[in-house]
C-alpha atoms as a PDB file:
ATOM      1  CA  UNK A   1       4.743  28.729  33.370  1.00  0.00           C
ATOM      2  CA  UNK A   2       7.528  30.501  31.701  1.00  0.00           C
ATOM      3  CA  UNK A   3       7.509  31.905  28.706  1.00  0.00           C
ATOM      4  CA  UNK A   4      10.547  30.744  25.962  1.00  0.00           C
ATOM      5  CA  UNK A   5      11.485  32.560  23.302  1.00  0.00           C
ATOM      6  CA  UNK A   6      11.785  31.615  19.331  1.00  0.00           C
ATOM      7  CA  UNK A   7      15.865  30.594  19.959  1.00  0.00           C
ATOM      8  CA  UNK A   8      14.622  28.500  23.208  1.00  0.00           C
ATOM      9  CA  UNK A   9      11.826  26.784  21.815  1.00  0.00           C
ATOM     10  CA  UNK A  10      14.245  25.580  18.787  1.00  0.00           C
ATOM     11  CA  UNK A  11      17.363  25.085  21.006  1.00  0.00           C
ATOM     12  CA  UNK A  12      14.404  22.393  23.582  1.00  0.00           C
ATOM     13  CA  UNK A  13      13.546  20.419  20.387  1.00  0.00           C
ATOM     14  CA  UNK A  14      16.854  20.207  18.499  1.00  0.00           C
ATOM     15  CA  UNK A  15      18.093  18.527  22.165  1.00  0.00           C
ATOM     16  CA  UNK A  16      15.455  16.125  22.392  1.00  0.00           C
ATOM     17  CA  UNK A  17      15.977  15.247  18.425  1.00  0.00           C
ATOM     18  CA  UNK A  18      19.445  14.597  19.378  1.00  0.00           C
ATOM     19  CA  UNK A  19      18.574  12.407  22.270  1.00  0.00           C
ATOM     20  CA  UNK A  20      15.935  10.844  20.359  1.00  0.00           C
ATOM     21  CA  UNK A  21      18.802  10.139  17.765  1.00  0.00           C
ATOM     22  CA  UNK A  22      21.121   8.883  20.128  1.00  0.00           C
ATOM     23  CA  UNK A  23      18.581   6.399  21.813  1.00  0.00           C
ATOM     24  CA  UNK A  24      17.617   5.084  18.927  1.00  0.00           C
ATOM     25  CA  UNK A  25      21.702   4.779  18.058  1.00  0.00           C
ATOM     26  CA  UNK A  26      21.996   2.489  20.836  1.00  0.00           C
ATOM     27  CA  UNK A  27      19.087   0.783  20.787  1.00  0.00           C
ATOM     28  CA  UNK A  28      20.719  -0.763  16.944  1.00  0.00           C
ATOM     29  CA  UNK A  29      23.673  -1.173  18.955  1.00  0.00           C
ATOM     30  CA  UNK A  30      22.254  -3.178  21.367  1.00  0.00           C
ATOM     31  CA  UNK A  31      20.835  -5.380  18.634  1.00  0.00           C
ATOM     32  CA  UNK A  32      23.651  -5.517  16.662  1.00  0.00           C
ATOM     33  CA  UNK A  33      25.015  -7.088  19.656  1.00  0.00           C
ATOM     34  CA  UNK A  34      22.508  -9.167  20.873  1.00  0.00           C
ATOM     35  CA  UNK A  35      22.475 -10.654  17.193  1.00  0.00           C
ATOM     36  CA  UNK A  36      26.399 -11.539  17.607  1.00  0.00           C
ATOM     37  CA  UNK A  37      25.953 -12.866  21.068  1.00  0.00           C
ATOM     38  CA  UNK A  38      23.251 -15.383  19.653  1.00  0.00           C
ATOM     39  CA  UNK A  39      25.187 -16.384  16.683  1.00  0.00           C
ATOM     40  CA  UNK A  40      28.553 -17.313  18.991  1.00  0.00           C
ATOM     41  CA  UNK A  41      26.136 -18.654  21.573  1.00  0.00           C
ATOM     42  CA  UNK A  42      24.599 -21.047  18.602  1.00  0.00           C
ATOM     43  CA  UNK A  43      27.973 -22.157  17.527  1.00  0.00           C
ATOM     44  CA  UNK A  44      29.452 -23.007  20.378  1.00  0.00           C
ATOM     45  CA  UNK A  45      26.326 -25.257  21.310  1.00  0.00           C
ATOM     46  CA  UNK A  46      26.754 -26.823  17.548  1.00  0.00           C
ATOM     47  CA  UNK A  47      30.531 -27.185  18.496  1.00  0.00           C
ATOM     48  CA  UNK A  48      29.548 -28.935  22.148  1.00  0.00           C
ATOM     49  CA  UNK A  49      26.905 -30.796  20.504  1.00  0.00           C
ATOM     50  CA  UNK A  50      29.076 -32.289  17.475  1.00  0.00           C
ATOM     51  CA  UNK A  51      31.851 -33.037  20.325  1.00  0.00           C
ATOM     52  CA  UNK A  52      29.580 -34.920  22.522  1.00  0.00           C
ATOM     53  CA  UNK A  53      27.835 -37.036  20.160  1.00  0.00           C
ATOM     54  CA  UNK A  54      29.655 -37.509  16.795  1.00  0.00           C
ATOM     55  CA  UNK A  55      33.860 -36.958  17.895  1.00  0.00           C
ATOM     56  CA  UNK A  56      33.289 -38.849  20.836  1.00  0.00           C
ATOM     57  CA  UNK A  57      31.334 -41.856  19.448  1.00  0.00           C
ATOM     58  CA  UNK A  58      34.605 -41.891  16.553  1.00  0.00           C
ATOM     59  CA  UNK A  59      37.060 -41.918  19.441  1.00  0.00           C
ATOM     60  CA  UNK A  60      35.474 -44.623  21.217  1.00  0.00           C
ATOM     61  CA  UNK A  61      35.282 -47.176  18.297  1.00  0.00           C
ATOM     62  CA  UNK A  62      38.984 -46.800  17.531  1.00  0.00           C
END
């Protein structure tokens, strides 16, 4: 077991607050964009649905 100084010991836990920092960055990335995904994927599903049941029922009874 070595033995760190003062300088070490605060140099060790500033690095693992600033990975801590960054991980937790990403991780709101990573929601941020998971959020986005699900509202495009909702629309376009709306957009597919509306097409399939309401345009295309119009069209047909020209």
């Amino acid at each position: 077991m070595s033995i760190k100084t003062r300088t070490e010991q605060r140099t060790a836990s500033r690095s693992l607050l600033a990975e801590a920092e960054a991980f937790g960055h990403a991780t709101r990335t990573l929601h941020r964009v998971a959020a986005t995904a699900a509202i495009i994927a909702f629309l376009g599903i709306a957009y597919l649905w509306y097409y399939i049941t309401i345009y295309d029922q119009f069209m047909t009874n020209l």
